[in-house]
PDB file of N, CA and C in Angstrom:
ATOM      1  N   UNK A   1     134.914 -26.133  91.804  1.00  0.00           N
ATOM      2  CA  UNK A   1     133.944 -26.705  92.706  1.00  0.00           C
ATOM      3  C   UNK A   1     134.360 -28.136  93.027  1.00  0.00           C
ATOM      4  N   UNK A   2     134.397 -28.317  94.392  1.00  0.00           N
ATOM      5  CA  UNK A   2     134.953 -30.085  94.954  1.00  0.00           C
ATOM      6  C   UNK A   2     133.744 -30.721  94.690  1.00  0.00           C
ATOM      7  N   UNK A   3     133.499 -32.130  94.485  1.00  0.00           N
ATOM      8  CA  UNK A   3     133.039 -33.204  94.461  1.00  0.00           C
ATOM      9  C   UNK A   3     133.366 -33.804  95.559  1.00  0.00           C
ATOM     10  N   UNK A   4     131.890 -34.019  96.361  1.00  0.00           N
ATOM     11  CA  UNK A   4     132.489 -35.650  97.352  1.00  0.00           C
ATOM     12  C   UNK A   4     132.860 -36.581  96.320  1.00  0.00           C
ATOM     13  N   UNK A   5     133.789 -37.586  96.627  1.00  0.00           N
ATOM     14  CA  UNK A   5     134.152 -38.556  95.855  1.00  0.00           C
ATOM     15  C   UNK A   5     133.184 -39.636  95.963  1.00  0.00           C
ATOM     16  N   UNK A   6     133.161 -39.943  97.148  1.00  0.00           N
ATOM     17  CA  UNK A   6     132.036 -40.870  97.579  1.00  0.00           C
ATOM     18  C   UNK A   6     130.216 -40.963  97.287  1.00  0.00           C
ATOM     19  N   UNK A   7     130.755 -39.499  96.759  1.00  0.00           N
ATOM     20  CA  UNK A   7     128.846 -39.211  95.915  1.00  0.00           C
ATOM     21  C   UNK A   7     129.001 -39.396  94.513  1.00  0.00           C
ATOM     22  N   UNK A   8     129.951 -39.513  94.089  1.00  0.00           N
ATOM     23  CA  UNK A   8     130.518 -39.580  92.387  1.00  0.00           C
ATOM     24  C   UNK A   8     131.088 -41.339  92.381  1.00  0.00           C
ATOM     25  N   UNK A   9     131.231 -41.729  93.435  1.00  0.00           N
ATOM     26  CA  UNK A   9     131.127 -43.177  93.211  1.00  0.00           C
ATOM     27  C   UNK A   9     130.059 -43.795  93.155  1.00  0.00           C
ATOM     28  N   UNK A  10     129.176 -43.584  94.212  1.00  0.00           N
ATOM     29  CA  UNK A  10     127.897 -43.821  94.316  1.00  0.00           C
ATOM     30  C   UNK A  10     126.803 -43.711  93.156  1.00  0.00           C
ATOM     31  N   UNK A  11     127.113 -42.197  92.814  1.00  0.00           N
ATOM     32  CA  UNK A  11     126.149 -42.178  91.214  1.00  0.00           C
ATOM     33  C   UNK A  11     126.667 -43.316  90.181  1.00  0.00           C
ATOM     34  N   UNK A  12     128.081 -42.938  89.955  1.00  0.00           N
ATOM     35  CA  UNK A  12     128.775 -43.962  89.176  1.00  0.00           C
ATOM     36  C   UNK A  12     127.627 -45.659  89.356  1.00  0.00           C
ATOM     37  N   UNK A  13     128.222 -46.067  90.499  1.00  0.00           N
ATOM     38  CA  UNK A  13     127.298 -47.119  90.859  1.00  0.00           C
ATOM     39  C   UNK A  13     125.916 -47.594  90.788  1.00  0.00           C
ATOM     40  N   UNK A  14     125.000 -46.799  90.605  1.00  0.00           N
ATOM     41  CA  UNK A  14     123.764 -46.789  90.447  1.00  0.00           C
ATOM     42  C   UNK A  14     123.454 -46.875  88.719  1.00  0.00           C
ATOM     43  N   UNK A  15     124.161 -45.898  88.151  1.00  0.00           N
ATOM     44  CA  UNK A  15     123.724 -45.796  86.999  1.00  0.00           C
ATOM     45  C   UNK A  15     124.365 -47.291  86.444  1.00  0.00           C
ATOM     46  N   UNK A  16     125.554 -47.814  87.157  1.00  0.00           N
ATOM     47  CA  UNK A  16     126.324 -49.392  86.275  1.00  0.00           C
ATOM     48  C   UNK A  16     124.835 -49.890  86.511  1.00  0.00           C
ATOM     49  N   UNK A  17     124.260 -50.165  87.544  1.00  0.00           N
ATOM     50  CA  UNK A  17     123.104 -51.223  88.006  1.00  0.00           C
ATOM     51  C   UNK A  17     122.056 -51.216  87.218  1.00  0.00           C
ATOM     52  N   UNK A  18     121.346 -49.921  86.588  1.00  0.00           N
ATOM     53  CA  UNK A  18     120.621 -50.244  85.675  1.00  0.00           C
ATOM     54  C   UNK A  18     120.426 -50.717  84.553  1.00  0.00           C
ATOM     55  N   UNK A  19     120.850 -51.136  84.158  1.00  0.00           N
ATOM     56  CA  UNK A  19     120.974 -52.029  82.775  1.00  0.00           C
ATOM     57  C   UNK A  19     120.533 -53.856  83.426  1.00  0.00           C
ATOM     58  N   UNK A  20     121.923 -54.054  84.503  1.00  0.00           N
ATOM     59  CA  UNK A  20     121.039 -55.194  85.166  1.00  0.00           C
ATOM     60  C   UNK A  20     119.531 -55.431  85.770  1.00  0.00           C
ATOM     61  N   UNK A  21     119.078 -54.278  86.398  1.00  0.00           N
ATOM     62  CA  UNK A  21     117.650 -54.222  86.487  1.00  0.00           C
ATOM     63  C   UNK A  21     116.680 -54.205  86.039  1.00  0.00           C
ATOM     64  N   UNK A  22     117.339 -53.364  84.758  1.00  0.00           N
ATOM     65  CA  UNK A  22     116.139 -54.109  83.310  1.00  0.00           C
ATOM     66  C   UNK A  22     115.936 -54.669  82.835  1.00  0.00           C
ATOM     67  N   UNK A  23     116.802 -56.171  82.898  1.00  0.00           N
ATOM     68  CA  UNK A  23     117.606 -57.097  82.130  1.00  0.00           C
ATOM     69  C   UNK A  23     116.629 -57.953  83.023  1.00  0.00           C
ATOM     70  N   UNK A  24     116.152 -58.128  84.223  1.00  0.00           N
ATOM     71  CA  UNK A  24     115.635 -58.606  85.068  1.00  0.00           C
ATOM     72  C   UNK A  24     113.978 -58.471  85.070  1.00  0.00           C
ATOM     73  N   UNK A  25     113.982 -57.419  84.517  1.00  0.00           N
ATOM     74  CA  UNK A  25     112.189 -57.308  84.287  1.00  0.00           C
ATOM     75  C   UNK A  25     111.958 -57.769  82.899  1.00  0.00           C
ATOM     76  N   UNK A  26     112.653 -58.205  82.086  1.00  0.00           N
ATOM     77  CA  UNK A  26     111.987 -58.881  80.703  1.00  0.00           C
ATOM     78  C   UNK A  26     111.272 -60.497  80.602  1.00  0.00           C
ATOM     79  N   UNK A  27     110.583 -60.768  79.927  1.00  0.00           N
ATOM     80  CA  UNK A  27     109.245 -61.708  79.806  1.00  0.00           C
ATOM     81  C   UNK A  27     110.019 -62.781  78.983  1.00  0.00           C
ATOM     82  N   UNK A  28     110.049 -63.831  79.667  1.00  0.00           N
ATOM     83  CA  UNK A  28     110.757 -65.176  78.900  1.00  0.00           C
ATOM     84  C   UNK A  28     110.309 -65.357  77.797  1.00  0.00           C
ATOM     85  N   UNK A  29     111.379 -65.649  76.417  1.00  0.00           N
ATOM     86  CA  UNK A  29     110.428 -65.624  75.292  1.00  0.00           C
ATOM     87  C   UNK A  29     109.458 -66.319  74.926  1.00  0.00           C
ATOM     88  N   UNK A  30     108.413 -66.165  73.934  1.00  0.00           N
ATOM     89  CA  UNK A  30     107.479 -66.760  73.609  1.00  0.00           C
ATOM     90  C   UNK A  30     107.776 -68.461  73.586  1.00  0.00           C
ATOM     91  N   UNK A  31     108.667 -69.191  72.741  1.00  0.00           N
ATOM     92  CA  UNK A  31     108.888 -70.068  72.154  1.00  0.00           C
ATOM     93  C   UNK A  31     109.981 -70.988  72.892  1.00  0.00           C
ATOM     94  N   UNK A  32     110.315 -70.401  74.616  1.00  0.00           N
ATOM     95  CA  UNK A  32     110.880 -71.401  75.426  1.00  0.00           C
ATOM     96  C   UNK A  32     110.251 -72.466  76.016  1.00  0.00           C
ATOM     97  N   UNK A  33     111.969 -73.684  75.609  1.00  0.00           N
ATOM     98  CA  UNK A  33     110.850 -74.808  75.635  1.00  0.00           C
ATOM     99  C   UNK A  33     111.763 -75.237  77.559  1.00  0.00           C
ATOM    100  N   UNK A  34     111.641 -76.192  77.721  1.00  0.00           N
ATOM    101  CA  UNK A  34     112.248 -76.869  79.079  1.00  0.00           C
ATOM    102  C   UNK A  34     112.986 -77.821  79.007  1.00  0.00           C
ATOM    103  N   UNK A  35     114.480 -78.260  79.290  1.00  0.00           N
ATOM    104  CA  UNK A  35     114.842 -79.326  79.545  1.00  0.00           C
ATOM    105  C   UNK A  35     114.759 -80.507  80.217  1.00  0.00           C
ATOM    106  N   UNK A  36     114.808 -81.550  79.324  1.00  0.00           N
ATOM    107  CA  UNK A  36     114.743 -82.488  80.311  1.00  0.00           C
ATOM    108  C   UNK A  36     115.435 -83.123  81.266  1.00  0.00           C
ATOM    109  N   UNK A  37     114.997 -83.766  82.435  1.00  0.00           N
ATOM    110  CA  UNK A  37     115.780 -84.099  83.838  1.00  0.00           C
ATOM    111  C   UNK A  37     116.618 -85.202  83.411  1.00  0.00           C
ATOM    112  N   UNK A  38     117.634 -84.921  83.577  1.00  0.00           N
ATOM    113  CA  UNK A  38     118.851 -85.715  83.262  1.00  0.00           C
ATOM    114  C   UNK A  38     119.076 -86.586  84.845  1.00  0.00           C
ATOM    115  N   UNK A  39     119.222 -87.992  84.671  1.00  0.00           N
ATOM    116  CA  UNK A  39     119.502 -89.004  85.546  1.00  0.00           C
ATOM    117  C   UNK A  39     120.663 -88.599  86.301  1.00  0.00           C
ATOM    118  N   UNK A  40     120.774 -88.615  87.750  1.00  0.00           N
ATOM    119  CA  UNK A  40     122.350 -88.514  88.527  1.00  0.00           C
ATOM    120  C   UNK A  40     123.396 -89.806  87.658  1.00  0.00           C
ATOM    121  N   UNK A  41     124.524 -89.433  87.785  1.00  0.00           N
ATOM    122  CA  UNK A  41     125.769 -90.100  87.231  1.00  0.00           C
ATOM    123  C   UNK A  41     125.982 -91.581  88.726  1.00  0.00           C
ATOM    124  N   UNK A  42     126.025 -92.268  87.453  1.00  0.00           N
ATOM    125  CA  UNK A  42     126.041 -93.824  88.024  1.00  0.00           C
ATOM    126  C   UNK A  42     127.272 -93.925  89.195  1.00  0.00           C
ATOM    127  N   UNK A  43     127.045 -94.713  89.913  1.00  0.00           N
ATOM    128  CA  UNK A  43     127.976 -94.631  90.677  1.00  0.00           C
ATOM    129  C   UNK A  43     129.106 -96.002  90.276  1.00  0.00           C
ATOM    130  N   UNK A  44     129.997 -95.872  89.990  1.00  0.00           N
ATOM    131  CA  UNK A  44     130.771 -97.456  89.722  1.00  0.00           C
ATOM    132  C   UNK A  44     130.853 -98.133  91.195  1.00  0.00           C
ATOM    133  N   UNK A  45     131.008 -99.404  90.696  1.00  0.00           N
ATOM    134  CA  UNK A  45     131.243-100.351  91.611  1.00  0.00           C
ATOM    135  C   UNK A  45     132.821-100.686  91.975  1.00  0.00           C
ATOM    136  N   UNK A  46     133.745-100.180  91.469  1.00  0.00           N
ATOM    137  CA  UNK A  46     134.770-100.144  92.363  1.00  0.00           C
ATOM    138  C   UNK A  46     135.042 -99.364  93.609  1.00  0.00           C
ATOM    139  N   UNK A  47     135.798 -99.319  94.571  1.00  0.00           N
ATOM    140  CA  UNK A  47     135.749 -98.192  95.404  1.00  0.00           C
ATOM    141  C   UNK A  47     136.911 -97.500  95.752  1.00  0.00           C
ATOM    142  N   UNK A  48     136.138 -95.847  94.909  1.00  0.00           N
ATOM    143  CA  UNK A  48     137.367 -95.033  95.121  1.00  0.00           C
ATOM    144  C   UNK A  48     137.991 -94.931  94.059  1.00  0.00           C
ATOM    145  N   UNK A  49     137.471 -95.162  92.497  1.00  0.00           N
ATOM    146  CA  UNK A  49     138.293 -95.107  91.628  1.00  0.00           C
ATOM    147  C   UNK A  49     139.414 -93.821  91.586  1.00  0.00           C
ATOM    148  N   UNK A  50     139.355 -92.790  91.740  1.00  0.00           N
ATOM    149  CA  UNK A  50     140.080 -91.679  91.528  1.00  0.00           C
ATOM    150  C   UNK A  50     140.990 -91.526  92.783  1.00  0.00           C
ATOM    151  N   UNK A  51     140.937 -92.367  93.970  1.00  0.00           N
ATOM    152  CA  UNK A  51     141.696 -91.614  94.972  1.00  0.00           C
ATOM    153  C   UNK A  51     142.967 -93.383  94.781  1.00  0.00           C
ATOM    154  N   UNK A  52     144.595 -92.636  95.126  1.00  0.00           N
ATOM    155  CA  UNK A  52     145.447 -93.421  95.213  1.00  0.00           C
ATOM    156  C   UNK A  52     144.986 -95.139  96.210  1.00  0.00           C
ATOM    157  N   UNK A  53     145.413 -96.399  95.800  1.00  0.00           N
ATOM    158  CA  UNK A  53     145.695 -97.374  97.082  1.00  0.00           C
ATOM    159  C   UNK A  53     146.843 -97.065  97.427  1.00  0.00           C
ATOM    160  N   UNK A  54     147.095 -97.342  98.555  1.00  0.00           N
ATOM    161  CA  UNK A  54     148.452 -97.001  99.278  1.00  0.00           C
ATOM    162  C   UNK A  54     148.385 -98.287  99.975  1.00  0.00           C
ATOM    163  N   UNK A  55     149.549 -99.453 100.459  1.00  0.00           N
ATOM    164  CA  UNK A  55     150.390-100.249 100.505  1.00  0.00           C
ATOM    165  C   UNK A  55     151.564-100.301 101.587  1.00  0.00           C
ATOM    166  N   UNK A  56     151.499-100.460 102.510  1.00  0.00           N
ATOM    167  CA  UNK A  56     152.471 -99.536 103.255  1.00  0.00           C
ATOM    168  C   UNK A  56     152.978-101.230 103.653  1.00  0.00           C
ATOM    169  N   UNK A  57     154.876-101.130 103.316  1.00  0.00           N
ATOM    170  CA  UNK A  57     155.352-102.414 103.354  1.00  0.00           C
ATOM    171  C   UNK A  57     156.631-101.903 104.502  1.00  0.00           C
ATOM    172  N   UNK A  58     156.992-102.930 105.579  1.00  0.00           N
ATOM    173  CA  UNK A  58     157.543-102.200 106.622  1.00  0.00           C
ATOM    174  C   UNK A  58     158.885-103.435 106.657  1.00  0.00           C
ATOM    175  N   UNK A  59     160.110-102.927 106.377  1.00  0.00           N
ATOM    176  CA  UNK A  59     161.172-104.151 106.278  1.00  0.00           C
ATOM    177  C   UNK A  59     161.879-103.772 107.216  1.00  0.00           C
ATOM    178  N   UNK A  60     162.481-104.308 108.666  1.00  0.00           N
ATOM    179  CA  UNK A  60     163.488-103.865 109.270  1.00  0.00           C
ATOM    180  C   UNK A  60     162.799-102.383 110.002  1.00  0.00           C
ATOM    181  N   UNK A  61     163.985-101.447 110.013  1.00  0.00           N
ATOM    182  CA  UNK A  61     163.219 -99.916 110.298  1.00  0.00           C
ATOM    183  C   UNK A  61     163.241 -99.288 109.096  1.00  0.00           C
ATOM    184  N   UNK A  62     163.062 -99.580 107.848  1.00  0.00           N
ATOM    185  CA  UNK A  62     162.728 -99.310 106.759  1.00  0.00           C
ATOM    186  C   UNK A  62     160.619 -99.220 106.567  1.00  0.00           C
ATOM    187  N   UNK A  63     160.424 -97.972 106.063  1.00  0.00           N
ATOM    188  CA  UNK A  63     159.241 -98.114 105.664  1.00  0.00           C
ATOM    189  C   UNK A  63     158.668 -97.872 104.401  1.00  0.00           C
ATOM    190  N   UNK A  64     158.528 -98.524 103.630  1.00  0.00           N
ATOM    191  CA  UNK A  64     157.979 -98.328 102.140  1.00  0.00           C
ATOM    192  C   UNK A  64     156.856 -98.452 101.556  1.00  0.00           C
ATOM    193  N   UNK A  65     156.447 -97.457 101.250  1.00  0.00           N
ATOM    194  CA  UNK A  65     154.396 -96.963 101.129  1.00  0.00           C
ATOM    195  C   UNK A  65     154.234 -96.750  99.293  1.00  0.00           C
ATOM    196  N   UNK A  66     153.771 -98.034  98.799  1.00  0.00           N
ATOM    197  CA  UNK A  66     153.227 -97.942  97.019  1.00  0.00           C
ATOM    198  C   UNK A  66     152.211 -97.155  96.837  1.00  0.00           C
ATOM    199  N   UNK A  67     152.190 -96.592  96.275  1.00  0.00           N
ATOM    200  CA  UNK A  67     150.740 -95.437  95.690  1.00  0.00           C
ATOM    201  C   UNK A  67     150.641 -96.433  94.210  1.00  0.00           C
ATOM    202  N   UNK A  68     149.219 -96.540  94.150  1.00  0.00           N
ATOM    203  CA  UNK A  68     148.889 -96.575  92.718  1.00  0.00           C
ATOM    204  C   UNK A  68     147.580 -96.468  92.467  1.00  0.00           C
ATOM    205  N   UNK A  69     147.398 -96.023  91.146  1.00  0.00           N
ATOM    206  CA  UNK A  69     145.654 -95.730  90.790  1.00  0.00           C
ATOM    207  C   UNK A  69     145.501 -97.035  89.713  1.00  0.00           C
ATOM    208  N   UNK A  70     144.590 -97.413  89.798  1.00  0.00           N
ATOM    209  CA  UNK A  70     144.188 -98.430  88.589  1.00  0.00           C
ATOM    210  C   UNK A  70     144.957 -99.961  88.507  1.00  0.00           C
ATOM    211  N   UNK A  71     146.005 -99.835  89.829  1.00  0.00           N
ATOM    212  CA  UNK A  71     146.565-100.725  89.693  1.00  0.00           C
ATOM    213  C   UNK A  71     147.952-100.726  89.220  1.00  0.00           C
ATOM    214  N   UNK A  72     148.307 -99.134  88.825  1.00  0.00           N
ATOM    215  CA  UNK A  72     149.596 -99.132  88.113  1.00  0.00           C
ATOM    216  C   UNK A  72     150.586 -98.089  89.288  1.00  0.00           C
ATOM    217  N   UNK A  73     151.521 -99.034  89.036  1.00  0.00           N
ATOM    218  CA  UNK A  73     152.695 -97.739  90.245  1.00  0.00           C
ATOM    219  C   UNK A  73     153.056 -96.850  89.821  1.00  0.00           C
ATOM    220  N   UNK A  74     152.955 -95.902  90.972  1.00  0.00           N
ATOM    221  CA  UNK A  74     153.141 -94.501  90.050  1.00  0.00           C
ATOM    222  C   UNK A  74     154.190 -94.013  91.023  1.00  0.00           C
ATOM    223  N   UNK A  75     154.254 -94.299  92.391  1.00  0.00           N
ATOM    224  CA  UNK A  75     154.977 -93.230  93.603  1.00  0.00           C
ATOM    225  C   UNK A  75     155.257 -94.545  94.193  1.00  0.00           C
ATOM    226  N   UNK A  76     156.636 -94.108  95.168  1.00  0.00           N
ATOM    227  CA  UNK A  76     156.983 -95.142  96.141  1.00  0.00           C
ATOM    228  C   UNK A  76     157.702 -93.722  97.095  1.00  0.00           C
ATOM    229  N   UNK A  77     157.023 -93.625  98.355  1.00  0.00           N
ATOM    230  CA  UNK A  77     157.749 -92.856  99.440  1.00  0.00           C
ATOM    231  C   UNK A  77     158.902 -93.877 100.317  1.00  0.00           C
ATOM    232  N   UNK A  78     159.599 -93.647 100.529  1.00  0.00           N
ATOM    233  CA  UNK A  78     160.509 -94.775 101.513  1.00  0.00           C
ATOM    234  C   UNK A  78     161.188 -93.709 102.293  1.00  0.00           C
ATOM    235  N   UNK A  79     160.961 -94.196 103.806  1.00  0.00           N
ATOM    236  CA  UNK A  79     161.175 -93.669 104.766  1.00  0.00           C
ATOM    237  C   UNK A  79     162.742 -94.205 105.793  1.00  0.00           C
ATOM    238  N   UNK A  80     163.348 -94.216 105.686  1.00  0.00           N
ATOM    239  CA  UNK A  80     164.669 -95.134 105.931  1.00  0.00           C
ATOM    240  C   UNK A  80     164.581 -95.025 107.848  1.00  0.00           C
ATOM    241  N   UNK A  81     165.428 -95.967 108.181  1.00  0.00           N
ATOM    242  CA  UNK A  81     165.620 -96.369 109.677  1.00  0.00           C
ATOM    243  C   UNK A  81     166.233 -95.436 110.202  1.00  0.00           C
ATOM    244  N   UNK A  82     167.425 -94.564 109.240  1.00  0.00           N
ATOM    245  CA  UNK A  82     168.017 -93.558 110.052  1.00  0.00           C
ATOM    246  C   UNK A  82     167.869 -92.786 108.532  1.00  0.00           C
ATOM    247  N   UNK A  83     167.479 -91.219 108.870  1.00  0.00           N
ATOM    248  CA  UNK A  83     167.583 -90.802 107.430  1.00  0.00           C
ATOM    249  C   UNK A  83     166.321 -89.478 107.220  1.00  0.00           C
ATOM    250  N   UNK A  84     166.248 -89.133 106.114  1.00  0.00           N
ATOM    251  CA  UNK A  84     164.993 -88.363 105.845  1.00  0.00           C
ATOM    252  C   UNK A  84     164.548 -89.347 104.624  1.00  0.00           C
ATOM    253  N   UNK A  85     162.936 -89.136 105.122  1.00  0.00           N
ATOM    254  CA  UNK A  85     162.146 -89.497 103.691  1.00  0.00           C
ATOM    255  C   UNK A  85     162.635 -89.213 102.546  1.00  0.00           C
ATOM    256  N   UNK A  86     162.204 -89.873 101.608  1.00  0.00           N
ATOM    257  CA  UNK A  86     162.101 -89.555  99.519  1.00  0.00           C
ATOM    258  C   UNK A  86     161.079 -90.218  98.869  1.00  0.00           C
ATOM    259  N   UNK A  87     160.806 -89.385  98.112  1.00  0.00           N
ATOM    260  CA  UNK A  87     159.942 -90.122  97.008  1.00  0.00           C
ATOM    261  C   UNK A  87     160.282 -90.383  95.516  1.00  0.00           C
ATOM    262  N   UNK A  88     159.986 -91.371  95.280  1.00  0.00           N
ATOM    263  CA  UNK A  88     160.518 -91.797  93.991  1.00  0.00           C
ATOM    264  C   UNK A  88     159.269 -91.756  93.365  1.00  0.00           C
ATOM    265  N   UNK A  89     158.825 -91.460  91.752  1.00  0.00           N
ATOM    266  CA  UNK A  89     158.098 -91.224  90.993  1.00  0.00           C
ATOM    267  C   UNK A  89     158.748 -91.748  89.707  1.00  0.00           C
ATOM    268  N   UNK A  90     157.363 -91.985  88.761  1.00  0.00           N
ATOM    269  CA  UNK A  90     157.712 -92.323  87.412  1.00  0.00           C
ATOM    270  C   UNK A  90     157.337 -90.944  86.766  1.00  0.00           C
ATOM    271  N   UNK A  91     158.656 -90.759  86.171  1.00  0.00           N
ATOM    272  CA  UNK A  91     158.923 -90.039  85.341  1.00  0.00           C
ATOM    273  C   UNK A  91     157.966 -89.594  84.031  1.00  0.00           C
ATOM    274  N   UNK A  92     157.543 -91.239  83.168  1.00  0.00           N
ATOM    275  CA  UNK A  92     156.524 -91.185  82.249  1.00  0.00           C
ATOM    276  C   UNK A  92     156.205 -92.578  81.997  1.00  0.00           C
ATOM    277  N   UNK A  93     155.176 -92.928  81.077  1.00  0.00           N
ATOM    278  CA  UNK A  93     154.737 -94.052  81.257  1.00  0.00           C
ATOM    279  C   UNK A  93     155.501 -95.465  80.669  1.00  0.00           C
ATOM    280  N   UNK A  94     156.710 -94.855  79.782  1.00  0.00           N
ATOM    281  CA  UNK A  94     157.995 -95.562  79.516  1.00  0.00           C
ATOM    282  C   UNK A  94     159.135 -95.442  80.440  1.00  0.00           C
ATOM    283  N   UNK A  95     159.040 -94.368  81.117  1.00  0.00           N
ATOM    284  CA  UNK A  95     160.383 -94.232  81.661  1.00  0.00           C
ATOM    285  C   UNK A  95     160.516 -95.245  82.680  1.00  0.00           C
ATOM    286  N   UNK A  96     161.883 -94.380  83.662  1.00  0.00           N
ATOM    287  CA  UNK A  96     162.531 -94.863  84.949  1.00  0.00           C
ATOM    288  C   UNK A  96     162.164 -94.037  85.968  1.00  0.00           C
ATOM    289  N   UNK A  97     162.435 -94.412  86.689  1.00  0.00           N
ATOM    290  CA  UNK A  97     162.122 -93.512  88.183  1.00  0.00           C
ATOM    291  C   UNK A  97     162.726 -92.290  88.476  1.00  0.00           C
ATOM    292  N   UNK A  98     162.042 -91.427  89.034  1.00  0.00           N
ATOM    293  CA  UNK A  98     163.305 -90.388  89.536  1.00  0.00           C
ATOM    294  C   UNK A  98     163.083 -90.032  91.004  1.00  0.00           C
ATOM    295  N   UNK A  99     164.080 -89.777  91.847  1.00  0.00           N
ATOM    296  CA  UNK A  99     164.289 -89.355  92.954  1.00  0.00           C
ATOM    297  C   UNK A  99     164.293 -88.101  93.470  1.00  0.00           C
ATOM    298  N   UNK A 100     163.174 -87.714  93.967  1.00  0.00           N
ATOM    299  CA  UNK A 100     162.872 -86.796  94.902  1.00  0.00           C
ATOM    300  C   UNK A 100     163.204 -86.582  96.306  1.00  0.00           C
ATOM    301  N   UNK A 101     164.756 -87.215  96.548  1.00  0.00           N
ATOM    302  CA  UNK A 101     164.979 -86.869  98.036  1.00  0.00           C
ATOM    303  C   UNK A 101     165.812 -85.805  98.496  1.00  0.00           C
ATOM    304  N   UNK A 102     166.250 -85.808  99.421  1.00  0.00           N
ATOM    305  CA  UNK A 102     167.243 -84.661  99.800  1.00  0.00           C
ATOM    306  C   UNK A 102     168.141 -84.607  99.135  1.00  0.00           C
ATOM    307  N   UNK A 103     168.889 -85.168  98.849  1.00  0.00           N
ATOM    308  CA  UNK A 103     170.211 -85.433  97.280  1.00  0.00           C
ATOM    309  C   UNK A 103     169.832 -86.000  95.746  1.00  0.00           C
ATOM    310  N   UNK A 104     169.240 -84.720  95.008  1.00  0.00           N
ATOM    311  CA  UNK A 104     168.695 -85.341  94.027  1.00  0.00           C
ATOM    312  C   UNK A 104     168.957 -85.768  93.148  1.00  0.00           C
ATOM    313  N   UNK A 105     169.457 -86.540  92.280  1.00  0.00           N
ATOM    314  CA  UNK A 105     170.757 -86.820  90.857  1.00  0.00           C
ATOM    315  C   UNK A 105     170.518 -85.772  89.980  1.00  0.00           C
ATOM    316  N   UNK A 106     171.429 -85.750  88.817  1.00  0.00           N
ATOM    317  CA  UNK A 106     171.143 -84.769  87.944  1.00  0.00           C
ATOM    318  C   UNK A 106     170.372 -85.500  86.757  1.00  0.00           C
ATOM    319  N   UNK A 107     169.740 -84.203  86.441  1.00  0.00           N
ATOM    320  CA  UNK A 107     168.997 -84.307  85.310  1.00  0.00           C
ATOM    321  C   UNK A 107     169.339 -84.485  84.176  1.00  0.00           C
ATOM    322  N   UNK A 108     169.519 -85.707  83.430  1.00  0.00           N
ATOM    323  CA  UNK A 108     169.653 -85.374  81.967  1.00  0.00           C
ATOM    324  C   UNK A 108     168.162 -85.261  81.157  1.00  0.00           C
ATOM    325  N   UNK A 109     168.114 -84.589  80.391  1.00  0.00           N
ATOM    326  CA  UNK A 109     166.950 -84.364  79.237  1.00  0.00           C
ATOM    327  C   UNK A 109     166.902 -85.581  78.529  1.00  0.00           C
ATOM    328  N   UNK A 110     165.597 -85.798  78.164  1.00  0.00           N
ATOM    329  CA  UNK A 110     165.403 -87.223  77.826  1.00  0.00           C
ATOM    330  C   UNK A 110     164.399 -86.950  76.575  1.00  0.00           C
ATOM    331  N   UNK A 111     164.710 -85.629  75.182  1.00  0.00           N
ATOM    332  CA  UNK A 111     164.243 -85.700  74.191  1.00  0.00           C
ATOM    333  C   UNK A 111     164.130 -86.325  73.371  1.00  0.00           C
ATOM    334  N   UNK A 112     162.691 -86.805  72.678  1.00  0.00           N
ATOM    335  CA  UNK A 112     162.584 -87.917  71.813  1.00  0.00           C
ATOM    336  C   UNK A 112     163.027 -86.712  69.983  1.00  0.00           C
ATOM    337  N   UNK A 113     164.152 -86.701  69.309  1.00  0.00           N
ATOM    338  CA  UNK A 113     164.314 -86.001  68.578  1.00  0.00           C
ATOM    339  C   UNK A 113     163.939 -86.823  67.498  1.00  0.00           C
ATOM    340  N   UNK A 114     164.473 -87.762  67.001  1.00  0.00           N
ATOM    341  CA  UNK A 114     163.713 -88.800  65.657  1.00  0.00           C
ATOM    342  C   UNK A 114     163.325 -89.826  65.912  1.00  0.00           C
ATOM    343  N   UNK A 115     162.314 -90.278  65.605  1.00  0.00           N
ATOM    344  CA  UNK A 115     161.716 -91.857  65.611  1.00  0.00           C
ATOM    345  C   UNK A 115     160.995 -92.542  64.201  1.00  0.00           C
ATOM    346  N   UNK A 116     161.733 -93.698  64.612  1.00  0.00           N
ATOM    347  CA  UNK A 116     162.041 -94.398  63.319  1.00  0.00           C
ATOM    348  C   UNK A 116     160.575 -95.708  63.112  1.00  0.00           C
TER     349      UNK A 116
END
């Protein structure tokens, strides 16, 4: 004997739903209490803490744009007079820079193995 499929999904479906529907008619317990209204989050007085300043310094047909959050450099894009863009980035908060342009240097690994 065939089965519509689509009637054996359908039952399928109905019967998943009940459990949520009953779950929905139960009586909040006796002994719930209410939270209290918590104040909106202060707004700081700087502006924009989380989004980059950008700096855009223009030498010649050279264009060079500082990113930094908090005050600390993190990115320098430089756009050259004849050329394609790059971005240079800090690596880590000790390191050196590395170059993100069309010719990228090679990588050496820079594992900290013992420290003294």
């Amino acid at each position: 004997m065939m089965q519509n499929p689509h009637l054996s999904l359908a039952l399928l479906l109905a019967f998943m739903a009940l459990p949520v529907v009953a779950a929905d008619n139960k009586a909040p317990p006796p002994d719930l209490q209410t939270l209290e209204e918590l104040p909106p989050p202060a707004i700081s007085n700087e502006e924009n803490a989380d989004e980059p300043q950008i700096t855009i310094i223009k030498k010649g047909g050279e264009t060079i744009e500082e990113y930094r959050i908090g005050g600390q450099l993190y990115m320098l894009k430089i756009t050259p007079a004849n050329g394609l863009p790059y971005y240079m980035h800090k690596e880590d908060q000790d390191g050196g820079w590395l170059n993100d342009g069309p010719v990228r240097p090679m990588s050496i690994p820079k594992w900290t193995i013992f420290r003294f």
